[in-house]
Protein backbone atom coordinates (compact mmCIF):
# COMPACT_ATOMS: atom_id res chain seq x y z
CA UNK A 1 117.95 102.75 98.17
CA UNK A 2 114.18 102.52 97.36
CA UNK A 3 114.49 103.85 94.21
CA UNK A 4 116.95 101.25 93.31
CA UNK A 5 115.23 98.25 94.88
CA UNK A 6 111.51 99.07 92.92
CA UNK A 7 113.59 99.68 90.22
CA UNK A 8 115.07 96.23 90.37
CA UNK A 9 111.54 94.60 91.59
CA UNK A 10 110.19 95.95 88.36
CA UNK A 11 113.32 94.41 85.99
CA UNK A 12 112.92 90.70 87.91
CA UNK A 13 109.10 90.98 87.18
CA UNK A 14 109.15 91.83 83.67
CA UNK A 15 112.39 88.51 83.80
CA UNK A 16 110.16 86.38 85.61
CA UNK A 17 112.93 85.88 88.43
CA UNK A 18 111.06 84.21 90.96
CA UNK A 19 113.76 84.18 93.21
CA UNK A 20 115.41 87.92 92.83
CA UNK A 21 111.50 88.77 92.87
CA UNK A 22 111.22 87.75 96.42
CA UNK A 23 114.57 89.16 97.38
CA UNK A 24 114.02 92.66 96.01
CA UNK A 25 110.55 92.73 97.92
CA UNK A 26 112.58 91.47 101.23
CA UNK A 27 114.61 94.14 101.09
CA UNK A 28 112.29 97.04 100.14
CA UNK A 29 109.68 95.79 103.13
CA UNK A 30 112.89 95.51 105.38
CA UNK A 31 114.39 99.20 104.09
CA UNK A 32 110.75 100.40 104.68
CA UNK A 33 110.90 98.69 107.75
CA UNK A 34 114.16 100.50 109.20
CA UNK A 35 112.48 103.36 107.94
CA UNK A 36 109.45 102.68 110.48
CA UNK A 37 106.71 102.82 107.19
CA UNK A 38 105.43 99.77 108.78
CA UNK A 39 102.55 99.93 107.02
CA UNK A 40 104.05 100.27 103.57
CA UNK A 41 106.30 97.49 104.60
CA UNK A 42 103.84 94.90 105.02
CA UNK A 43 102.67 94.12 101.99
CA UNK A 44 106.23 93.25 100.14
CA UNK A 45 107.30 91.64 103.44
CA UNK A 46 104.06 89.29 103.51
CA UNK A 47 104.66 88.98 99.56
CA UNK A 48 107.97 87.84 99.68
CA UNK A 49 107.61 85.63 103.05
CA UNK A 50 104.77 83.60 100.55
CA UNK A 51 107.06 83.81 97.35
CA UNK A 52 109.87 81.80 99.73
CA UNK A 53 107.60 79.92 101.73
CA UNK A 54 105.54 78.52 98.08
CA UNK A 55 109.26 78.18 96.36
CA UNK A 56 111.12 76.20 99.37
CA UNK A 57 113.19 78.79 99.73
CA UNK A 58 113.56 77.92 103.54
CA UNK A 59 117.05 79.76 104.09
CA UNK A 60 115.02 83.05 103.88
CA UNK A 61 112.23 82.46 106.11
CA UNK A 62 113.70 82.89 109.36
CA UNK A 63 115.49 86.25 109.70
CA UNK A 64 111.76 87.60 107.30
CA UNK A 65 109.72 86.20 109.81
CA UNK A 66 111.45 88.08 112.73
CA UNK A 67 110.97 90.77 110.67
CA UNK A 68 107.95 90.35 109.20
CA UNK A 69 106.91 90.07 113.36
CA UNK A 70 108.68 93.75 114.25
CA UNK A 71 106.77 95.13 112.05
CA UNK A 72 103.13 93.91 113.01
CA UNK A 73 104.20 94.89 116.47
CA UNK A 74 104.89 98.24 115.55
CA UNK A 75 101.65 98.82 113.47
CA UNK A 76 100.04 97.38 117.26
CA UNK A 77 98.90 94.13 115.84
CA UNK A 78 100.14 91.57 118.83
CA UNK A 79 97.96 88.51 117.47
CA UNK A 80 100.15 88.44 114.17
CA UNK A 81 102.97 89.53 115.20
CA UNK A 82 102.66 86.56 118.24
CA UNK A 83 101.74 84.33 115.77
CA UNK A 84 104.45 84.84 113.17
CA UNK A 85 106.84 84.86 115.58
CA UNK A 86 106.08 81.40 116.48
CA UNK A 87 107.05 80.43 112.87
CA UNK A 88 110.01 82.32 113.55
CA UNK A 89 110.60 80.27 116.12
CA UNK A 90 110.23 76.96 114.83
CA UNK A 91 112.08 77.80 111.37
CA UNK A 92 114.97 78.88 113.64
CA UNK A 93 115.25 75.96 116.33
């Protein structure tokens, strides 16, 4: 599934898809996630959490933040991954 996803990032890039941009790096910091590479997961979740944050792209925040918050935990950051899941919380109320 990795391959497939960085394959894809790379094909949206060189498009200029901001949108499929975004998605593919959801998914391949989520995948990474799963994976518990938490620390290789950050970066493309963070990425695309800005990408839908700076396009209004609202519908995608929520379930990313949660994630985006599971994974700070597990790399033993509490202060982020408190802090992000406030947004969580206030995207999903």
């Amino acid at each position: 599934a990795l391959d497939y996803l960085t394959k894809a990032l790379v094909v949206h890039e060189r498009l200029g898809n901001i949108r499929n941009i975004m998605l593919a790096k959801y998914y391949l910091g989520g995948t990474l996630h799963d994976m518990n590479n938490n620390q290789a997961a950050l970066p493309y979740l963070e990425e695309a959490l800005r990408i839908a944050s700076a396009q209004n792209m609202h519908s995608a925040l929520p379930e990313g933040y949660g994630i985006l918050a599971d994974t700070y935990q597990a790399l033993g950051n509490s202060a982020a991954a408190v802090q992000t899941l406030k947004s969580y919380t206030a995207l999903k109320d």
